[in-house]
Every structure is written in C-alpha cells, then in structure tokens.
C-alpha atoms as a PDB file:
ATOM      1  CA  UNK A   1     -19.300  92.419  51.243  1.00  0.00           C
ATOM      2  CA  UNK A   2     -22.756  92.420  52.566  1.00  0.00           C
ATOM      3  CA  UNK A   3     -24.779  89.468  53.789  1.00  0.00           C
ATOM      4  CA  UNK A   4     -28.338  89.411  53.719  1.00  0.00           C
ATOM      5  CA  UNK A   5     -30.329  87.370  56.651  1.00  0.00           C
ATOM      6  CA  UNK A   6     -34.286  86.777  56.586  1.00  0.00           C
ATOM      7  CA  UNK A   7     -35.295  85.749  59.664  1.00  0.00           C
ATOM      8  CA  UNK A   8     -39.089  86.108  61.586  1.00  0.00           C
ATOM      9  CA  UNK A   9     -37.352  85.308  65.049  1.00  0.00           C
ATOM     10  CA  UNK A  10     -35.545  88.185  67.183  1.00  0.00           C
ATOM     11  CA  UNK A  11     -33.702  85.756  68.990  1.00  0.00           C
ATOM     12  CA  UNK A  12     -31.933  84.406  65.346  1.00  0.00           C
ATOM     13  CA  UNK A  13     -31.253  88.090  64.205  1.00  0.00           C
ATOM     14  CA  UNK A  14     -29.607  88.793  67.163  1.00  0.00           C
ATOM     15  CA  UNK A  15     -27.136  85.627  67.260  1.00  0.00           C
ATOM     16  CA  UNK A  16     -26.396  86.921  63.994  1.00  0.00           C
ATOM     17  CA  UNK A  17     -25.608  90.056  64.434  1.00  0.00           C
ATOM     18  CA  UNK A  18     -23.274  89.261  67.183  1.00  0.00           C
ATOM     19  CA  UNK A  19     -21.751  86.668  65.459  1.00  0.00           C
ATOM     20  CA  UNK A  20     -21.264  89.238  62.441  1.00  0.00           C
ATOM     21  CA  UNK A  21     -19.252  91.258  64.922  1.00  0.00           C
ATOM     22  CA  UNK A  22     -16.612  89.336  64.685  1.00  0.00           C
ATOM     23  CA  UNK A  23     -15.497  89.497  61.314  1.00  0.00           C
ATOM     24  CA  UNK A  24     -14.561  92.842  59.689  1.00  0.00           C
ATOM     25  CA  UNK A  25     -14.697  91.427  55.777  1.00  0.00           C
ATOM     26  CA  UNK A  26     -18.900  91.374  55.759  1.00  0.00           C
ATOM     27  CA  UNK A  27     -21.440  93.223  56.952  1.00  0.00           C
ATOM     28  CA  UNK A  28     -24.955  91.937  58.149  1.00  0.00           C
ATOM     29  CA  UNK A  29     -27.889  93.394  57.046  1.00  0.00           C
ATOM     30  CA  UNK A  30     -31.530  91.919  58.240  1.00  0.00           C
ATOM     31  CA  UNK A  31     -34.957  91.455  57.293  1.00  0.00           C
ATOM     32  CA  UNK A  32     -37.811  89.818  59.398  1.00  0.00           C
ATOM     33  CA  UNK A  33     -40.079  88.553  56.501  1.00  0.00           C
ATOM     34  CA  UNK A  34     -39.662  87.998  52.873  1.00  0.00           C
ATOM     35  CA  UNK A  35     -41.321  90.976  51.537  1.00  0.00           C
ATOM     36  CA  UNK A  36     -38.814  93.456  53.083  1.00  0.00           C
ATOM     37  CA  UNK A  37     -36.078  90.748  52.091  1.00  0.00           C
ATOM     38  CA  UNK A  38     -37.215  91.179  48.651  1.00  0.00           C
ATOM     39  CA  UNK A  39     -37.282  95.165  48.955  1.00  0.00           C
ATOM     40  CA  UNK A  40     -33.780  95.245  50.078  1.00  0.00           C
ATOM     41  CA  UNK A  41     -32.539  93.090  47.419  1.00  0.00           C
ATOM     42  CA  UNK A  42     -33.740  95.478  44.577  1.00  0.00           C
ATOM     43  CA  UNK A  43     -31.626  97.842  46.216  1.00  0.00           C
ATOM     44  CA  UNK A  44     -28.689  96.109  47.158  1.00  0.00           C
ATOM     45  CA  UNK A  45     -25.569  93.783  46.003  1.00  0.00           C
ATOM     46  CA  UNK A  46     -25.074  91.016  48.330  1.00  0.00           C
ATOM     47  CA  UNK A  47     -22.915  88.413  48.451  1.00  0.00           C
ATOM     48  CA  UNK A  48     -25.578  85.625  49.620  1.00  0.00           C
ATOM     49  CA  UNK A  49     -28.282  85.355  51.824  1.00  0.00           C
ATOM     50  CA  UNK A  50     -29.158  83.275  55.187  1.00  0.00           C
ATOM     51  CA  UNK A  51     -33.028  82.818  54.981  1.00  0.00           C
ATOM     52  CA  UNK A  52     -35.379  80.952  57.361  1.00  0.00           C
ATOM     53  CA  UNK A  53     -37.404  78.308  56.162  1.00  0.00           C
ATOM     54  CA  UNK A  54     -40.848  78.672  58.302  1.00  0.00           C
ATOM     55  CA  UNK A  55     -42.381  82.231  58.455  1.00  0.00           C
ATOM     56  CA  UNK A  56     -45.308  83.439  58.055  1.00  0.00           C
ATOM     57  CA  UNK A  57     -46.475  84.865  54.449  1.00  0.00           C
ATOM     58  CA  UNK A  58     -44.554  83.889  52.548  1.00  0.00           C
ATOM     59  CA  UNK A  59     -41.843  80.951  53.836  1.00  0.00           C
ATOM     60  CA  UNK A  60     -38.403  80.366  52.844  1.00  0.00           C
ATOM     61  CA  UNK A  61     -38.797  78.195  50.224  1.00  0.00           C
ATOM     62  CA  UNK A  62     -40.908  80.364  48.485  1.00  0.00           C
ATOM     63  CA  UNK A  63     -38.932  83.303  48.681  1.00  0.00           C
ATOM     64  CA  UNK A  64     -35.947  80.907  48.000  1.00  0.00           C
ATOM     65  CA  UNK A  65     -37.548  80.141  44.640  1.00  0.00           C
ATOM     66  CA  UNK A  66     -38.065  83.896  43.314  1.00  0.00           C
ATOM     67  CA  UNK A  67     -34.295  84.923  44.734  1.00  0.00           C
ATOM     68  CA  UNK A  68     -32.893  82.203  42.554  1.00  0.00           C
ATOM     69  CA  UNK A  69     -35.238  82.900  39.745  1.00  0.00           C
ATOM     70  CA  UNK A  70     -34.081  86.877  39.948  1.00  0.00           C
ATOM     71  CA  UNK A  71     -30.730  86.348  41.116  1.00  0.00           C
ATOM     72  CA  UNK A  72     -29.107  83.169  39.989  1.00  0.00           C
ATOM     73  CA  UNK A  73     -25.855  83.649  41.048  1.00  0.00           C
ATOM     74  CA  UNK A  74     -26.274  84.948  44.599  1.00  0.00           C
ATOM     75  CA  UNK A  75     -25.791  81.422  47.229  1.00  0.00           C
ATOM     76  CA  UNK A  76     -28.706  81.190  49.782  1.00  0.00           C
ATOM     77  CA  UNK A  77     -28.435  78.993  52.713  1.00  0.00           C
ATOM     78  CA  UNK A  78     -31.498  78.302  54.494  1.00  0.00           C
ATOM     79  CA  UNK A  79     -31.583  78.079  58.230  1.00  0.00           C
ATOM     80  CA  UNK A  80     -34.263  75.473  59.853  1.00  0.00           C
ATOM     81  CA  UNK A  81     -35.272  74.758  63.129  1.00  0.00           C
ATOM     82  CA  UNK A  82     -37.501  71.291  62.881  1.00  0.00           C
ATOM     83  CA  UNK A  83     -36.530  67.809  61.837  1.00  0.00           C
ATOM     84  CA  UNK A  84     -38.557  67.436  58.940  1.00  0.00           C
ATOM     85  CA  UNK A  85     -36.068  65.221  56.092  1.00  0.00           C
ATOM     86  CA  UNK A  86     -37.752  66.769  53.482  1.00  0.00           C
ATOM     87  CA  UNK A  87     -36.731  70.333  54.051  1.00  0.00           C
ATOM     88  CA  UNK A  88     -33.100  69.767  53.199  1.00  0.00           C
ATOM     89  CA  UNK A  89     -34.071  67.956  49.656  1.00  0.00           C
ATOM     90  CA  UNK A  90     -36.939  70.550  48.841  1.00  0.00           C
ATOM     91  CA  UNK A  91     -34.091  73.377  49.407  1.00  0.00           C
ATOM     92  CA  UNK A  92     -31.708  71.949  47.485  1.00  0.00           C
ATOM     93  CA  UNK A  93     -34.206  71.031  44.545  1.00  0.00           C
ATOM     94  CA  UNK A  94     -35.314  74.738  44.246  1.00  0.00           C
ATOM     95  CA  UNK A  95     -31.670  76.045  44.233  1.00  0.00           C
ATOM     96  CA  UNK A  96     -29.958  76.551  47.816  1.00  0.00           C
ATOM     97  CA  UNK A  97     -26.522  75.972  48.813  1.00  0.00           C
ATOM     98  CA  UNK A  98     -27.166  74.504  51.826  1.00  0.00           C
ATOM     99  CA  UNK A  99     -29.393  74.220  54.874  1.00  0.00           C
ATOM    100  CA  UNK A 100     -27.998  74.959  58.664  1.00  0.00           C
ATOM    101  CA  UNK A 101     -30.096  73.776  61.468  1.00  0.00           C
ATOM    102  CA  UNK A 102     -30.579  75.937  64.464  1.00  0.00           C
ATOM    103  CA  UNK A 103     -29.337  77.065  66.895  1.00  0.00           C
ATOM    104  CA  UNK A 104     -25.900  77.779  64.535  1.00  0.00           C
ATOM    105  CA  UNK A 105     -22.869  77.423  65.444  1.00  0.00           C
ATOM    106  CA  UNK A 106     -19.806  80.822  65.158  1.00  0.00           C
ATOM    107  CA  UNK A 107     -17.723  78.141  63.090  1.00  0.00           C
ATOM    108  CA  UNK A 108     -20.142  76.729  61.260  1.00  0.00           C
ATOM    109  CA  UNK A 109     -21.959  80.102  59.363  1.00  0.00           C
ATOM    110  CA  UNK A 110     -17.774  80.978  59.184  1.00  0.00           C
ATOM    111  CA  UNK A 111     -17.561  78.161  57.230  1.00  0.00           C
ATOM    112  CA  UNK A 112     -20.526  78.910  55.185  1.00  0.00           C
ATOM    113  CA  UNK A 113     -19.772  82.229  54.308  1.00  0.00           C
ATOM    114  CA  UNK A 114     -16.485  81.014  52.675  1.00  0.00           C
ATOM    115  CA  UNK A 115     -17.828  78.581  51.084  1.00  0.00           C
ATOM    116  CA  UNK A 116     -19.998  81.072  49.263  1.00  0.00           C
ATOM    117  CA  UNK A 117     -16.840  83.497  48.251  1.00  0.00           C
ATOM    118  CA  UNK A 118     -15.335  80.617  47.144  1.00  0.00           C
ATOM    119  CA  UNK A 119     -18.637  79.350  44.807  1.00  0.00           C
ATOM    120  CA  UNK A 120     -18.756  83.256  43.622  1.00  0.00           C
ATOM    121  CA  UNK A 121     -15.225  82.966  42.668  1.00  0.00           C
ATOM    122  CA  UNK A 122     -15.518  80.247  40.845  1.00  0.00           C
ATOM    123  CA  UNK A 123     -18.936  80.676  39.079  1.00  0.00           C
ATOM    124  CA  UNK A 124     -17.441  84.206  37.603  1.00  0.00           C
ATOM    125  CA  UNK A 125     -14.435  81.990  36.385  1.00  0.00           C
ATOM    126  CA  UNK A 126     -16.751  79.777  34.554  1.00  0.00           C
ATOM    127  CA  UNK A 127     -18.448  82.936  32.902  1.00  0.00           C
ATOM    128  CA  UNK A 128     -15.070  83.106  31.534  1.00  0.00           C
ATOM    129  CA  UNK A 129     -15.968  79.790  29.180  1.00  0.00           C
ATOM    130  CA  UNK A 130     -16.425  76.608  30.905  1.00  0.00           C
ATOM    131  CA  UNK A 131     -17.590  73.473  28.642  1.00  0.00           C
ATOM    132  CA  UNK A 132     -20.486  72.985  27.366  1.00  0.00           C
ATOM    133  CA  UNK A 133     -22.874  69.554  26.761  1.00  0.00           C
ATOM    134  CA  UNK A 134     -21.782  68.707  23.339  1.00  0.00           C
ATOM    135  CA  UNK A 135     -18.281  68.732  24.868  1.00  0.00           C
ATOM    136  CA  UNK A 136     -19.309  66.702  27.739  1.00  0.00           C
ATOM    137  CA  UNK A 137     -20.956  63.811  25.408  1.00  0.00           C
ATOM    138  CA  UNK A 138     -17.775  64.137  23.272  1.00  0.00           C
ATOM    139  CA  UNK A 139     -15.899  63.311  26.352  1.00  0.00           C
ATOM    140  CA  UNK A 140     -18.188  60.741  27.458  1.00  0.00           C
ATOM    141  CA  UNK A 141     -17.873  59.179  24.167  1.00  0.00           C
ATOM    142  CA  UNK A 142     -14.203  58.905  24.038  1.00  0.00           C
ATOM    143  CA  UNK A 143     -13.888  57.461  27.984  1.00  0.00           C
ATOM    144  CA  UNK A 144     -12.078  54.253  27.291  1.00  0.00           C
ATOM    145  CA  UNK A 145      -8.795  52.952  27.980  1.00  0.00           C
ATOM    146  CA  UNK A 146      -8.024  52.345  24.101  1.00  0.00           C
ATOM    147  CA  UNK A 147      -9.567  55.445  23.161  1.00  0.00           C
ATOM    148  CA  UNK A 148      -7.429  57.395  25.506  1.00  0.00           C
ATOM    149  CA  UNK A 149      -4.530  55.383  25.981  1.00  0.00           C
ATOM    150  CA  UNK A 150      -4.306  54.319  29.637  1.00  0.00           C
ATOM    151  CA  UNK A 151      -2.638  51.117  29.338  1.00  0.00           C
ATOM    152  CA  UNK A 152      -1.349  51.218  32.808  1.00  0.00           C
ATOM    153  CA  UNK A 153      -3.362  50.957  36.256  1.00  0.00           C
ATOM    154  CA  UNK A 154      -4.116  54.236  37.593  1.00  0.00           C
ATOM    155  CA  UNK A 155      -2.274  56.104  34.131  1.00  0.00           C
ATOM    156  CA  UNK A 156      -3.861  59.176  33.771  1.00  0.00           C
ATOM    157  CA  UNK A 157      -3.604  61.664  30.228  1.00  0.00           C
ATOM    158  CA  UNK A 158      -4.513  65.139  29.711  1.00  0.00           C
ATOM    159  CA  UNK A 159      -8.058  63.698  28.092  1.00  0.00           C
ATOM    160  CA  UNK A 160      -8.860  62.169  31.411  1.00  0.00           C
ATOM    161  CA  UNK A 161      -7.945  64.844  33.656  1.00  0.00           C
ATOM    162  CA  UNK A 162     -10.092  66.924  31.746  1.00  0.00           C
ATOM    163  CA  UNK A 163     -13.032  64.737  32.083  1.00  0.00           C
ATOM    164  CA  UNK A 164     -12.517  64.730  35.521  1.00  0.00           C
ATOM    165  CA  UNK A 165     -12.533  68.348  35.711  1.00  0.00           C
ATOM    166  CA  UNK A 166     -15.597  68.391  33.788  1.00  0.00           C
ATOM    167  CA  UNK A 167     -17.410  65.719  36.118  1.00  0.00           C
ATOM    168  CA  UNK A 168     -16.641  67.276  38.920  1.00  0.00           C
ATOM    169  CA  UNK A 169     -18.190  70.858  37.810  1.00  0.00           C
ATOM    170  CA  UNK A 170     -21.200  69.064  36.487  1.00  0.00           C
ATOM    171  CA  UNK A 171     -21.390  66.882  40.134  1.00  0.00           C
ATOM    172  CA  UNK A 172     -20.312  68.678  42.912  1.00  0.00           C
ATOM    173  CA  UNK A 173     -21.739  71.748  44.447  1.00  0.00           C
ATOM    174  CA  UNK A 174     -18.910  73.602  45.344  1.00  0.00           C
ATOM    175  CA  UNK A 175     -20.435  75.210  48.516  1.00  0.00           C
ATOM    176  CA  UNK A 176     -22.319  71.675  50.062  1.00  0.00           C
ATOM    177  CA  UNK A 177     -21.550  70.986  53.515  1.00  0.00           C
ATOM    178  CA  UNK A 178     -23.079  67.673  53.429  1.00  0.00           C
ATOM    179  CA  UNK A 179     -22.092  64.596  51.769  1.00  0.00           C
ATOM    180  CA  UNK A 180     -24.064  63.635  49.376  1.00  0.00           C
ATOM    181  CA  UNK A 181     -24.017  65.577  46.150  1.00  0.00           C
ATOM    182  CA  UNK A 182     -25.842  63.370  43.674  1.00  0.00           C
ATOM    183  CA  UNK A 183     -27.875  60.403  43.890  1.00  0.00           C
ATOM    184  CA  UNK A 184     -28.834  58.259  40.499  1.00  0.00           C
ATOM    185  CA  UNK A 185     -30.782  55.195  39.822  1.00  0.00           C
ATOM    186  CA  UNK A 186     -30.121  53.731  36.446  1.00  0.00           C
ATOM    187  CA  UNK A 187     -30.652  50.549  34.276  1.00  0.00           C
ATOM    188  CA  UNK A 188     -27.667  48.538  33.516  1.00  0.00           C
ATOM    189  CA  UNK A 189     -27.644  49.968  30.634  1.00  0.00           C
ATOM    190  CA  UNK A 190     -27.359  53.800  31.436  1.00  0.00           C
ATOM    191  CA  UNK A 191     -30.802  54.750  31.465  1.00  0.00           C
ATOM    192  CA  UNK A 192     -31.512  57.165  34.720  1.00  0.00           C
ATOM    193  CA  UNK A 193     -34.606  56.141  36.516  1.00  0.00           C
ATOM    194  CA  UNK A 194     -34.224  58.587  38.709  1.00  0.00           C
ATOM    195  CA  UNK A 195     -32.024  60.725  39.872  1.00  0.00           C
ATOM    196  CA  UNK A 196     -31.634  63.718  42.846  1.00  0.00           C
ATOM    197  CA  UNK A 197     -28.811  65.918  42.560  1.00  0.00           C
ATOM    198  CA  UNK A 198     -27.842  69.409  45.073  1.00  0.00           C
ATOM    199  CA  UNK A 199     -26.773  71.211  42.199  1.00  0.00           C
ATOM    200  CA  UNK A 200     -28.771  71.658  39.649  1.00  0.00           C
ATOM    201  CA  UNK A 201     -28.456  68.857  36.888  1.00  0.00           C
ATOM    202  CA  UNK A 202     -30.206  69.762  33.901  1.00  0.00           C
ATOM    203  CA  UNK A 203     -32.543  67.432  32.663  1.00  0.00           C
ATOM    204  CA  UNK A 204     -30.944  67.627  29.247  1.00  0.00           C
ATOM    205  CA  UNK A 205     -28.079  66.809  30.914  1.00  0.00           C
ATOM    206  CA  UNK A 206     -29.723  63.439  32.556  1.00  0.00           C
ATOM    207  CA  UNK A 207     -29.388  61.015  29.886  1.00  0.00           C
ATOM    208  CA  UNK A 208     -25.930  62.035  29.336  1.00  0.00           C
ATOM    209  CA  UNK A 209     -24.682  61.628  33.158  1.00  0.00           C
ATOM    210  CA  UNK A 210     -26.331  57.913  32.936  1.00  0.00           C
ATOM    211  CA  UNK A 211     -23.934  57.167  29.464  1.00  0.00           C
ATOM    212  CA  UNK A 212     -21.137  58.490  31.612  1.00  0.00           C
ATOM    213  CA  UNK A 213     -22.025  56.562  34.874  1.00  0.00           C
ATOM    214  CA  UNK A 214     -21.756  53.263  32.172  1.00  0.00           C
ATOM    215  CA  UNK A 215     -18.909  54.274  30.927  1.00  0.00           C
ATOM    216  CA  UNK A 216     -16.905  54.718  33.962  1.00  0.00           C
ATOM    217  CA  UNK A 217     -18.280  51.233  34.912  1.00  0.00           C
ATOM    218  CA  UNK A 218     -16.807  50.137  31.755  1.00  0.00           C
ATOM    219  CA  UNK A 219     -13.765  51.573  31.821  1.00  0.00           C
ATOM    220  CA  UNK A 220     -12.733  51.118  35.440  1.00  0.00           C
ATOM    221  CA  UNK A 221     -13.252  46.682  34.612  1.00  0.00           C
ATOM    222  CA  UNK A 222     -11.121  47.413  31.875  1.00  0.00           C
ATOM    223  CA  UNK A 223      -8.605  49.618  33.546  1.00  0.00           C
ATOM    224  CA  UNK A 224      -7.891  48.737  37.135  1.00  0.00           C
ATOM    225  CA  UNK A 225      -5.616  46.182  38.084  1.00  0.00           C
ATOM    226  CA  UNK A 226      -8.116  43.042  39.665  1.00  0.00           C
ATOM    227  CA  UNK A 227      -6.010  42.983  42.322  1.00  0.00           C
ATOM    228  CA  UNK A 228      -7.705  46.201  43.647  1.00  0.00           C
ATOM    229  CA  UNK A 229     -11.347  44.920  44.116  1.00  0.00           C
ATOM    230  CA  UNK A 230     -12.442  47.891  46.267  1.00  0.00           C
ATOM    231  CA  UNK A 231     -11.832  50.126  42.939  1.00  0.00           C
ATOM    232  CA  UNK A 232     -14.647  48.726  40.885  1.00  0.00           C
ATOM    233  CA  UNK A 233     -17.660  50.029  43.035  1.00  0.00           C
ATOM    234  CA  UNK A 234     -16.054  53.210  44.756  1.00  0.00           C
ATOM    235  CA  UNK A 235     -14.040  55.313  42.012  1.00  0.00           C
ATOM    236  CA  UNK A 236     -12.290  58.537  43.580  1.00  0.00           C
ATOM    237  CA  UNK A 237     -11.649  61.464  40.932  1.00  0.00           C
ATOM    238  CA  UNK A 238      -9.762  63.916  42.551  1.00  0.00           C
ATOM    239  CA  UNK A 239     -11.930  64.892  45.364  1.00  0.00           C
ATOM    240  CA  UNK A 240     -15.188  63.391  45.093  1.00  0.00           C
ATOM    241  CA  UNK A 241     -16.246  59.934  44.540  1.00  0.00           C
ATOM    242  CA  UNK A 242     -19.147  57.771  42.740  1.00  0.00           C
ATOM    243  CA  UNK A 243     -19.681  54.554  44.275  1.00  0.00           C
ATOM    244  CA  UNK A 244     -22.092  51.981  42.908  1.00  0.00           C
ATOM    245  CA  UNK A 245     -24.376  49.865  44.466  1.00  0.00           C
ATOM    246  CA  UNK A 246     -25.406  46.714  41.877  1.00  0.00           C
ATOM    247  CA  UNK A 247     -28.639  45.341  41.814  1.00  0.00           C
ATOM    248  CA  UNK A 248     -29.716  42.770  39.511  1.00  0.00           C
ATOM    249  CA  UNK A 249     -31.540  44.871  37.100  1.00  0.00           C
ATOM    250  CA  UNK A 250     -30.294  48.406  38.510  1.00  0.00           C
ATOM    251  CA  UNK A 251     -27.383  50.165  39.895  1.00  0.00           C
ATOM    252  CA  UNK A 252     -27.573  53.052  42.182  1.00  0.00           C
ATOM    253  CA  UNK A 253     -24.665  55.697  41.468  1.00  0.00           C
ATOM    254  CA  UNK A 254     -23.674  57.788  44.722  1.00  0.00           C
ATOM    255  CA  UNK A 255     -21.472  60.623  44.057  1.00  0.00           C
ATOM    256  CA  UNK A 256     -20.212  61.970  47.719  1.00  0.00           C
ATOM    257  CA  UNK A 257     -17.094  63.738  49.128  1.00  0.00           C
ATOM    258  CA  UNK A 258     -15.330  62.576  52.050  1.00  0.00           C
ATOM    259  CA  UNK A 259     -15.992  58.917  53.253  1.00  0.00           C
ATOM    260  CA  UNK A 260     -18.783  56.494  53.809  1.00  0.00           C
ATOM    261  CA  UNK A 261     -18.892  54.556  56.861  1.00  0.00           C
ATOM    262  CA  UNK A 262     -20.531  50.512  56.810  1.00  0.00           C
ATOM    263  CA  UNK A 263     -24.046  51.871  57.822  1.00  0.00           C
ATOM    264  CA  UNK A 264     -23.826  54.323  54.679  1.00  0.00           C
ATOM    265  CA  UNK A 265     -23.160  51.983  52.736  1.00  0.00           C
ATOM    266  CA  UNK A 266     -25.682  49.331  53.743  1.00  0.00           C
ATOM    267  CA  UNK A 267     -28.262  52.196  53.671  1.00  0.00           C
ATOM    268  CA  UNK A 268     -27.122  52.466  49.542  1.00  0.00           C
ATOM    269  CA  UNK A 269     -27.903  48.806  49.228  1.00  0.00           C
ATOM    270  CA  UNK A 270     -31.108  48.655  51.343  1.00  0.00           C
ATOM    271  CA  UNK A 271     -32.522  51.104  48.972  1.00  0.00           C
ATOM    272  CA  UNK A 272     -31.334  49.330  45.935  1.00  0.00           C
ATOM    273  CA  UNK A 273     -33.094  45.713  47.278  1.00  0.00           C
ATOM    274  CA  UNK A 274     -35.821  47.571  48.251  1.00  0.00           C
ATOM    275  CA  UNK A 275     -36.928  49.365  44.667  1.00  0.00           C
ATOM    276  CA  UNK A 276     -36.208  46.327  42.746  1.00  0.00           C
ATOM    277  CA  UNK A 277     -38.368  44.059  45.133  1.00  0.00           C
ATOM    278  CA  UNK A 278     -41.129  46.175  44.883  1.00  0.00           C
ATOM    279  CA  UNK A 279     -40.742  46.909  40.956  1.00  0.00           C
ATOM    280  CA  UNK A 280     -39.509  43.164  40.260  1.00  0.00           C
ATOM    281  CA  UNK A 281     -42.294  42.239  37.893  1.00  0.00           C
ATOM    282  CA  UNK A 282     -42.129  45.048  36.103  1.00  0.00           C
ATOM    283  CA  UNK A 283     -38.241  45.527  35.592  1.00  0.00           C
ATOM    284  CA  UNK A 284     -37.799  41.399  34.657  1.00  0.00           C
ATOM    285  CA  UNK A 285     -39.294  42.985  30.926  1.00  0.00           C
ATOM    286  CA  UNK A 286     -39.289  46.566  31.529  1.00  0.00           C
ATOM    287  CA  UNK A 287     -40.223  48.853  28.183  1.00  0.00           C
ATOM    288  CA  UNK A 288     -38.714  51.883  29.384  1.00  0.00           C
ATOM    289  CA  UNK A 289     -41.851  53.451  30.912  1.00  0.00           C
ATOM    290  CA  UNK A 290     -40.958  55.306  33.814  1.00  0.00           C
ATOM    291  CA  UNK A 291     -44.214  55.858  35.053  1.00  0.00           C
ATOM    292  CA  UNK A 292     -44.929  52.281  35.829  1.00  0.00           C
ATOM    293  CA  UNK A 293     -41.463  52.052  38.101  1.00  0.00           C
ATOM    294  CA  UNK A 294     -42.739  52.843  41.744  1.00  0.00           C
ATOM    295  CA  UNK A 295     -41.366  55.218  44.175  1.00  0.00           C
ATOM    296  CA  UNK A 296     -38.197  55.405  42.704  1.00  0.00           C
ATOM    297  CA  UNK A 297     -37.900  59.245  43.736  1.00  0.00           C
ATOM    298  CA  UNK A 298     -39.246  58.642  47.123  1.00  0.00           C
ATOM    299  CA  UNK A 299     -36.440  56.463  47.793  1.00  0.00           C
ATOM    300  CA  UNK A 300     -33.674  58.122  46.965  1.00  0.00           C
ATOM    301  CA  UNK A 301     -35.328  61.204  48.954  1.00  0.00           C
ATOM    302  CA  UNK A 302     -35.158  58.515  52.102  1.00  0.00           C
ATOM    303  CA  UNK A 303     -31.481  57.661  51.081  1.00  0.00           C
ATOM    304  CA  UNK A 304     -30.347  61.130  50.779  1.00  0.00           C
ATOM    305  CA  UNK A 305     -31.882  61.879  54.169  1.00  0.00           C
ATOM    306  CA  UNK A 306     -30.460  58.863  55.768  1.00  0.00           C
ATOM    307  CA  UNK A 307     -26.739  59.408  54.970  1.00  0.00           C
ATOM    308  CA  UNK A 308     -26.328  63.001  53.409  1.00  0.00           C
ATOM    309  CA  UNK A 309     -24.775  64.427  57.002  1.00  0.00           C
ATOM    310  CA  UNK A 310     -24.178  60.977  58.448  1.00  0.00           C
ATOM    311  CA  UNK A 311     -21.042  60.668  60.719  1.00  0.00           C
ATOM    312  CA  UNK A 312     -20.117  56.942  60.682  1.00  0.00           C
ATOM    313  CA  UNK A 313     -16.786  56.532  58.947  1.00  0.00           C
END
C-alpha cells in the first residue's frame, strides 16, 4: 500500500523515508507542498496521508479540509512542530485521525500506520450496513433496565450489547492515539450545550447523544448495585468509557479510552465550576438559548487540551 507524506521540510522527508525502509508492506511517496500533494492524489490510491500543518501556500489544514472533502475515507494524520493547543482540536474538527508532534518517533508512525489499516478495515465493513439514526434513537429509547430486562447488577442482553456496539461506533475514533474522544456539556436534562467530538458527530446526531448520555445516567442509578459508588460517574462499555462530572445545573460527559489519573479528573470538574460560575445567572432560569451561555466551546477546547494526551494515571 502506498503512503502519501506532505511535508515543506527536507529534514522530515528524509526521516521518513528512512523510516519507510524498514517496512516492506508500504511504500512512501512525498510531496513538499500541497499543490503537488493534491496532483499526486488524482493519480494515485493511497492508503492515508502524513501532512504537515505549517507550510507555505496553502497549510495543512487547508489542504486537510479539501482531502477529506474529495476523499472521505482516506485517514490523514497531521504532523506539527509548535505547541499551539489549538492545532490538535482544529485538526480533528476538520476531519484528521490524529496529530504527531515532531520530531516522530520509528514506533510511533508504526503505530499510526496500523491504526489506519485497521480504520480502513473497518469503515469498508460498515459499507457493508452499519445502523443508522432512527435505529440509534430506537435504542436510546428502549435503554432501561425494565425495558430490557437487566434485573441483575452488571446483567447484560443481546439489546444492550448492541447498544454498546452502536455507542462505541458513534464515539470512538477507531484510529485516535489520544485519550479523549468526545467531550459534551449538557443540561440535566439531556440538552447538549456544547459538545467537541474527534470523530465526526453529526449535528443531527447531537440531540440524540445528549437523550442517550440521560439515559445511561438513568439507567446505571437504576441498575448498579449502590454498593459500587465509583460506577455511577465512570461507566466502562467494553473499551471506552463516559464519565460524568455533575454540576448543579450541568453535567459534563467525557467519553475516553484508557484511564484518567486525579489531575484529569479535577481538570473535568474545574471546567464544569468554572462555566456554571460564569453563566450562573443565566442557567438559574435558562430558556434554552444557547447563544446567551458563554464560552461554553472555549472551555471544553481548554479541557480537551489539558488532558487529551495527559499521562497521570
């Protein structure tokens, strides 16, 4: 398979390439700005496609936006060399599968090149017939213990295993070597605020994920033994997580892979205190305009940078 890397600095092609030598199952092919990128993918298949996000011309993220635009199903990582928190969320908001910041290391583009035969595998499954929204809300609509008969702790039926399936396709970017896959801010009620997700959550789908972030509230104080505090504000479905931080008029749902350490978590419910102390007038008789909630988006883009890649455990 070939691999496609865009990169204005010699010094980057060439780690590449020599990294590339190593493997024998892809092939590296390079371009030093976007236009020739863009030539070479009208000509070629590729499997994905490394791409820097500072050069001159056009930058990364704007060639990031017209690959995904033109070819949807092709993974592009983006490769940065500054500190600047914003490049990771603006990457991941137009469509990448992750960011790597230079220098890169052998094992870590290793890893990301598997990771993108895996999400190619799995996207051409779903092609197959994967579920759609109305089956979602369906779903959604049917997660209680009564509903679906989990009487026990931790009882699980084919229903709920197939939710679970379902949330974690909606959820989780397959590929993401980070953490943090989804962040939402919602009313008690289920309302989404906000919300900043890695892989692409529709916005018809928004409304939908906050009914289901209520209803696995809901069901988990109906279904897990008390005895198991931990279990009402960190929820593990196979894989993945969602963990909830409670304010008193919002909660903040966190849907992550892996663990979060104390500072993670304190991070979650800085955020939290912070949005509702600044919005506190407004959300004590709020009429559902979003417009007059303040930087509810900023802060999530703060949280997200704060613990996305964090290593406390």
């Amino acid at each position: 398979m070939k691999i496609l890397a865009v990169d204005d600095d010699h010094a980057v092609r060439v780690s590449l390439n020599v990294m590339f030598r190593k493997w024998s199952d892809v092939i590296l092919e390079v371009a030093e700005e976007a236009q020739s990128a863009m030539e070479m993918l009208s000509k070629e298949e590729y499997l994905m496609m490394f791409c820097d996000v500072d050069m001159p011309g056009m930058n990364g993220l704007e060639l990031l936006e017209i690959v995904r635009e033109k070819y949807p199903a092709m993974p592009v990582v983006m490769l940065t060399g500054n500190q600047d928190i914003t490049t990771p969320i603006k990457a991941f908001r137009s469509g990448a599968m992750d960011y790597l910041q230079k220098p890169m290391r052998t094992a870590v583009v290793r890893e990301t090149i598997d990771k993108a035969f895996e999400i190619v595998e799995k996207e051409e499954k779903e092609r197959t017939g994967i579920s759609d929204v109305e089956g979602f809300k369906k779903m959604v609509a049917n997660f209680s213990p009564e509903k679906m008969g989990l009487a026990e702790s931790g009882a699980k039926t084919a229903e709920f295993s197939k939710l679970v399936n379902m949330l974690q396709e909606k959820l989780i970017h397959p590929s993401k070597l980070g953490k943090i896959h989804n962040l939402f801010l919602l009313t008690k009620s289920g309302i989404v605020i906000s919300n900043l997700a890695t892989k692409g959550v529709e916005s018809s789908d928004v409304d939908i994920m906050g009914g289901m972030f209520s209803a696995v509230k809901d069901f988990m104080e109906d279904a897990v033994s008390s005895e198991n505090d931990s279990s009402l504000n960190d929820i593990q479905f196979g894989d993945f997580h969602i963990k909830f931080g409670a304010g008193a008029y919002t909660d903040l749902a966190v849907v992550y892979v892996g663990s979060l350490g104390q500072d993670a978590e304190d991070a979650v419910t800085d955020a939290l205190i912070a949005f509702e102390l600044e919005n506190m007038k407004v959300l004590e008789d709020w009429n559902g305009d979003k417009s007059l909630l303040k930087n509810a988006n900023q802060g999530l883009e703060d949280l997200f940078a704060k613990i996305d890649k964090s290593t406390d455990v």
